[in-house]
C-alpha atoms as a PDB file:
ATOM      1  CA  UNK A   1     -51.200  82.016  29.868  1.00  0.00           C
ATOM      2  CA  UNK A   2     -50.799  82.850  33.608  1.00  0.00           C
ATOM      3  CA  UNK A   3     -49.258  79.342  34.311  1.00  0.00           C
ATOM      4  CA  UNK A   4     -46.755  79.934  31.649  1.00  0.00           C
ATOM      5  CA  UNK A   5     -45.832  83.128  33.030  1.00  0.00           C
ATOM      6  CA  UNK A   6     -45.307  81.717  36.375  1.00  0.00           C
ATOM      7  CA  UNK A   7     -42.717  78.975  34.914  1.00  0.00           C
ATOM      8  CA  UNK A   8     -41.023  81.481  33.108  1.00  0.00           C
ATOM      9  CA  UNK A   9     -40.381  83.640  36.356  1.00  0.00           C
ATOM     10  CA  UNK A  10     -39.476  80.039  38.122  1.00  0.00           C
ATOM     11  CA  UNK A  11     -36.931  79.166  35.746  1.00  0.00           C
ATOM     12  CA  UNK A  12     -35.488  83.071  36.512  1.00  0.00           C
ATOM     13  CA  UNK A  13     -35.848  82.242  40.146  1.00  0.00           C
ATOM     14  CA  UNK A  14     -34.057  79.198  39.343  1.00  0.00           C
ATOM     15  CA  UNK A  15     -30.656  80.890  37.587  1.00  0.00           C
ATOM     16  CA  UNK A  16     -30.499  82.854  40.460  1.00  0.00           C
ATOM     17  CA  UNK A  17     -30.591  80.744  43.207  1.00  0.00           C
ATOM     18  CA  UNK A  18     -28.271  78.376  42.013  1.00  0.00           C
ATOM     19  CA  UNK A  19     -26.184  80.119  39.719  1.00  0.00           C
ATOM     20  CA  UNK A  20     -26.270  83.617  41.329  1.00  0.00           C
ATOM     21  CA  UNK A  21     -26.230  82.777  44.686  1.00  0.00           C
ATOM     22  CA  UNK A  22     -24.523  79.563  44.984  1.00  0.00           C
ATOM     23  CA  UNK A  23     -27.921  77.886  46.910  1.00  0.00           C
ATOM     24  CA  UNK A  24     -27.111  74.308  46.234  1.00  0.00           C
ATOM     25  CA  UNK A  25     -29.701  73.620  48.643  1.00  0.00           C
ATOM     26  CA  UNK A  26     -32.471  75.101  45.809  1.00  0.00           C
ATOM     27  CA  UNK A  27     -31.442  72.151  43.710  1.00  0.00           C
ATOM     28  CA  UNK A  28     -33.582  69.937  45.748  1.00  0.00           C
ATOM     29  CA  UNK A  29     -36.043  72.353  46.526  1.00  0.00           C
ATOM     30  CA  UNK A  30     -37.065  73.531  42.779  1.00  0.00           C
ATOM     31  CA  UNK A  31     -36.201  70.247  41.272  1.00  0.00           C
ATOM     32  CA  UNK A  32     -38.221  66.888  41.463  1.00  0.00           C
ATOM     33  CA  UNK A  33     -36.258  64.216  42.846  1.00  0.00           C
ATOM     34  CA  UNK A  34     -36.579  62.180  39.789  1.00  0.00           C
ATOM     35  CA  UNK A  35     -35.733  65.000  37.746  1.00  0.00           C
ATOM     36  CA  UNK A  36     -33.145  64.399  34.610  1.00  0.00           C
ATOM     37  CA  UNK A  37     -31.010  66.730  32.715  1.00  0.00           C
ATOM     38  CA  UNK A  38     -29.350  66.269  29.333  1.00  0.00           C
ATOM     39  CA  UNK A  39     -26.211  68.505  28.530  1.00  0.00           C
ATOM     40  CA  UNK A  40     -25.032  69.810  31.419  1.00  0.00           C
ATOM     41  CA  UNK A  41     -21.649  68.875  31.312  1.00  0.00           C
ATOM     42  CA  UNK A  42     -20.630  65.678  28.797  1.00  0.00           C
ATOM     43  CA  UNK A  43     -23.047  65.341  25.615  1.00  0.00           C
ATOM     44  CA  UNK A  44     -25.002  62.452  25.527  1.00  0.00           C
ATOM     45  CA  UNK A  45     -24.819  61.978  29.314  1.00  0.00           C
ATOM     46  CA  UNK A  46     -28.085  62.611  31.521  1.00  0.00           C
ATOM     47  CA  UNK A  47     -27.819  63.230  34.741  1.00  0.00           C
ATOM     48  CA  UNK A  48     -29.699  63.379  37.951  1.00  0.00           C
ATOM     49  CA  UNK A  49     -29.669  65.784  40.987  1.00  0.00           C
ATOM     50  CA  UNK A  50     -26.971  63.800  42.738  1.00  0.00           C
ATOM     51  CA  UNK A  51     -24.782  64.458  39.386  1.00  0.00           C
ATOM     52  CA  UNK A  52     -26.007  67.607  38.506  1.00  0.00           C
ATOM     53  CA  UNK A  53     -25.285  68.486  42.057  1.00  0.00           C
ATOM     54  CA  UNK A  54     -21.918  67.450  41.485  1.00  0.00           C
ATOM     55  CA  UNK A  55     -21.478  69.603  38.669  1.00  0.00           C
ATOM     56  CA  UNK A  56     -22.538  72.700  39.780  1.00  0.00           C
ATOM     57  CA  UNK A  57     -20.116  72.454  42.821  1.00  0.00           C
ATOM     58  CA  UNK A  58     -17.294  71.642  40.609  1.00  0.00           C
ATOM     59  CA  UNK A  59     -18.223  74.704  38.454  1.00  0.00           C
ATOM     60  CA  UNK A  60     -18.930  77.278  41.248  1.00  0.00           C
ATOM     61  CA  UNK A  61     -15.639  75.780  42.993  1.00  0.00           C
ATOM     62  CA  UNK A  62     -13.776  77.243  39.915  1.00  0.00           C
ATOM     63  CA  UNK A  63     -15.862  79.726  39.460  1.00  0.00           C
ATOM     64  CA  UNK A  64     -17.269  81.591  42.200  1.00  0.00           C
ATOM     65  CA  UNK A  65     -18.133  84.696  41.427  1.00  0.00           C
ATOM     66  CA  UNK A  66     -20.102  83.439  38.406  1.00  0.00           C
ATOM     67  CA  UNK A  67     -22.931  85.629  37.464  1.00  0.00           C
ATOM     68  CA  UNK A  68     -25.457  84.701  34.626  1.00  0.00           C
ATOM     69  CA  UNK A  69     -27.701  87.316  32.881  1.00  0.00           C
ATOM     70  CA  UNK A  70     -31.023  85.810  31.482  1.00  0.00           C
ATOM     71  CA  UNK A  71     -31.447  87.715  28.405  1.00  0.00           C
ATOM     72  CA  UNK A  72     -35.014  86.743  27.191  1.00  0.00           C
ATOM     73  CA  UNK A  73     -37.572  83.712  28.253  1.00  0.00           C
ATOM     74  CA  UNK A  74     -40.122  81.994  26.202  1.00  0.00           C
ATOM     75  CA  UNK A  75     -43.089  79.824  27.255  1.00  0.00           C
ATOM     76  CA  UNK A  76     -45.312  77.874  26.348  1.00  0.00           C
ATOM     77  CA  UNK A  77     -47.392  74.811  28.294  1.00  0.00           C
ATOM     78  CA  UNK A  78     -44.618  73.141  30.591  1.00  0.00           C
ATOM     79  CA  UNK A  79     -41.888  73.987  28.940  1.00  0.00           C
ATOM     80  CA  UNK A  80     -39.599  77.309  28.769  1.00  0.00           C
ATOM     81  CA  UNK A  81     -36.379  77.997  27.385  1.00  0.00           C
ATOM     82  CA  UNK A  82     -33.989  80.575  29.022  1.00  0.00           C
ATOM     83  CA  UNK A  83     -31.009  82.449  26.644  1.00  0.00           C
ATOM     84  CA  UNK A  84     -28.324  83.003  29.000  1.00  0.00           C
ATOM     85  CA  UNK A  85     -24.594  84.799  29.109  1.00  0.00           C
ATOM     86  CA  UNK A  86     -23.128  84.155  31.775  1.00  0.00           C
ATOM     87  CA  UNK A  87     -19.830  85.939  33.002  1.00  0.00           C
ATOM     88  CA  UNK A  88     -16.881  84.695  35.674  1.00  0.00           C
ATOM     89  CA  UNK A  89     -13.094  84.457  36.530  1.00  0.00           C
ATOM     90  CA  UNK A  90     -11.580  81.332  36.239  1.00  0.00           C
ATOM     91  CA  UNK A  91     -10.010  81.057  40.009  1.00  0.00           C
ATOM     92  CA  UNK A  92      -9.938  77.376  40.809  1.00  0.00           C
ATOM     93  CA  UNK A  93      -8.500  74.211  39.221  1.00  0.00           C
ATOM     94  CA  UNK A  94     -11.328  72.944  36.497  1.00  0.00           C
ATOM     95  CA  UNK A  95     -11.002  69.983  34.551  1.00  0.00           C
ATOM     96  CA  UNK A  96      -8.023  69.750  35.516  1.00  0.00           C
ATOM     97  CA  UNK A  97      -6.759  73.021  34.792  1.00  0.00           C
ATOM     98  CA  UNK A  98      -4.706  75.119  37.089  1.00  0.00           C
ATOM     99  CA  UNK A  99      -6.687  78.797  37.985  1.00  0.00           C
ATOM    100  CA  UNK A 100      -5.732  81.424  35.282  1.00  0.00           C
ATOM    101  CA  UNK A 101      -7.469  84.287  36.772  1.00  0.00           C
ATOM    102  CA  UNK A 102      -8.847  85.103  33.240  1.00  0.00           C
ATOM    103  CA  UNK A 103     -12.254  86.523  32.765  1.00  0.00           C
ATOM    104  CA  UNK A 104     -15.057  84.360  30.665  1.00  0.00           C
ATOM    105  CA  UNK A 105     -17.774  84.664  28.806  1.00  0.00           C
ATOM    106  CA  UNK A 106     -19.900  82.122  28.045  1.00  0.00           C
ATOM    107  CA  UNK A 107     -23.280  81.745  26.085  1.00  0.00           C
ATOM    108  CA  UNK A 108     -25.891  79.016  26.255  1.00  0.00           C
ATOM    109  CA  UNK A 109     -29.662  77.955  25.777  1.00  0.00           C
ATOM    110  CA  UNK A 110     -31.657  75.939  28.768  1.00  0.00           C
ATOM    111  CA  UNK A 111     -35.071  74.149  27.899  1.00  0.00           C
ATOM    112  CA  UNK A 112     -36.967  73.149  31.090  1.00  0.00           C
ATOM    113  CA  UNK A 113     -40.108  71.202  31.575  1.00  0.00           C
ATOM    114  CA  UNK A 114     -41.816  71.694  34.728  1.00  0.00           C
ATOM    115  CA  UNK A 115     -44.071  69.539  36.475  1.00  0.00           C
ATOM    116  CA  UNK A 116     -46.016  70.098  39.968  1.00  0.00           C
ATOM    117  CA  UNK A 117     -44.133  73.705  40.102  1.00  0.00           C
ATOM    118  CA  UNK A 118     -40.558  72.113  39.999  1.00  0.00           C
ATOM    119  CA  UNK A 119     -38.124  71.382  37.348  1.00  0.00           C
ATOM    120  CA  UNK A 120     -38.659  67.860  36.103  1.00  0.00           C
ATOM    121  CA  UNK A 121     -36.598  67.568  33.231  1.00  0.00           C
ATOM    122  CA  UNK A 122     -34.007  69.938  31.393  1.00  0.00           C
ATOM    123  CA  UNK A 123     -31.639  70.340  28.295  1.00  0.00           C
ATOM    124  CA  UNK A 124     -28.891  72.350  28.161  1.00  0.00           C
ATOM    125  CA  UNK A 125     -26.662  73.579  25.210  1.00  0.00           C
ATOM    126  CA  UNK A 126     -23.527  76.059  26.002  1.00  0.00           C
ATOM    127  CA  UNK A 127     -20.496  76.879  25.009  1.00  0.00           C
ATOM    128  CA  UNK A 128     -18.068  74.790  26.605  1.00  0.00           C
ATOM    129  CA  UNK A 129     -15.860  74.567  24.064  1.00  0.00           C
ATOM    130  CA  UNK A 130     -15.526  78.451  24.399  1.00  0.00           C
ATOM    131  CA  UNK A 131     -15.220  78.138  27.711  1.00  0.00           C
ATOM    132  CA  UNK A 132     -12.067  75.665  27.646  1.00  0.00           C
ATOM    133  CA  UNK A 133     -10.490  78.365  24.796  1.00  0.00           C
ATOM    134  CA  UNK A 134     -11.167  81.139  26.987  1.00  0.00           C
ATOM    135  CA  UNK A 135      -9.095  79.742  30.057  1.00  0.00           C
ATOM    136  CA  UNK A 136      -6.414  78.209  28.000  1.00  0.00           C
ATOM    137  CA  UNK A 137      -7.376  74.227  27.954  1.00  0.00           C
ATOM    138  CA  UNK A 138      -7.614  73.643  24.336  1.00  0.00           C
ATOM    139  CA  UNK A 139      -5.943  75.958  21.616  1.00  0.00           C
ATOM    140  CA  UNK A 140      -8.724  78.303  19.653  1.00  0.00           C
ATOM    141  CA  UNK A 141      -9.545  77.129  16.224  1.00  0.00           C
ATOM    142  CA  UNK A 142      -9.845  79.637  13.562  1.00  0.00           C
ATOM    143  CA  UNK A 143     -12.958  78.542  11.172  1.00  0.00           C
ATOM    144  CA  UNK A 144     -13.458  81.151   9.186  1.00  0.00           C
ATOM    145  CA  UNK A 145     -11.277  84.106   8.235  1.00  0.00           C
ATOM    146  CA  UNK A 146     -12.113  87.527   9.864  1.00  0.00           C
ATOM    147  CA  UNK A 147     -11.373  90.647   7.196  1.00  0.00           C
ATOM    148  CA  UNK A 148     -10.576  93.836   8.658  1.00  0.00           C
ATOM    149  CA  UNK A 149     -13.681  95.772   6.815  1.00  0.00           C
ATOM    150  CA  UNK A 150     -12.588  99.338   8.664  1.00  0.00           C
ATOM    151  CA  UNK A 151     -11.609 101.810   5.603  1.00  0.00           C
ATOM    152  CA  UNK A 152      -8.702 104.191   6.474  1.00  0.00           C
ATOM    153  CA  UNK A 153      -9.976 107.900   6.889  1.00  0.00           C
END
């Protein structure tokens, strides 16, 4: 019970060291250096800490003020997940897009297993596709129909 506490208040540590703060350095430090992720950027593409590395540079150089808000934690042996919002301004190029100075909002899930006290392996599912809407890169698609339910007074 105590252990899974602890990873759940690791993985927190985590989000804000590298997300927060911008501590690339942490990567290494909380991370064993065999350690793979799965969703981080393309789907079906794991990465390691040199890539994942990579990636968070390229998304902190677009987004630097980024600031992610873990909303709830669960544990249980090695493994926790973390639901996460996390909130920016798009103010360098990503993906090829020019900044727009817009304000995002972005939602996702991370699943961590941890091993020796460090992140070992981890899977990752957010909303990039909202993400790309949000600063302009692909049109929005409209799947359902929204009704305005709000009855005149």
């Amino acid at each position: 019970m105590q252990q899974e506490k602890d990873n759940a208040q690791f993985i927190r540590r985590w989000f804000e060291e590298v997300w927060n703060r911008g501590r690339m350095e942490a990567i290494e430090e909380m991370c064993l250096p065999n350690a793979i992720g799965h969703g981080q950027a393309q789907h079906k593409v794991d990465v390691g800490l040199k890539e994942f590395k990579q990636f968070a540079r390229s998304l902190r150089s677009a987004f630097p003020d980024i600031r992610v808000t873990i909303h709830e934690t669960l544990a249980e042996g090695d493994k926790v997940i973390a639901r996460w919002t996390a909130v920016m301004v798009h103010s360098g190029v990503f993906l090829g897009i020019a900044p727009t100075g817009r304000r995002v909002e972005v939602t996702g899930m991370s699943l961590q297993r941890i091993a020796n006290g460090k992140i070992a392996e981890g899977w990752d599912n957010w909303d990039q596709l909202g993400l790309l809407v949000q600063i302009g890169g692909v049109p929005a698609a409209e799947f359902v129909s929204v009704k305005n339910t709000a009855k005149a007074s």
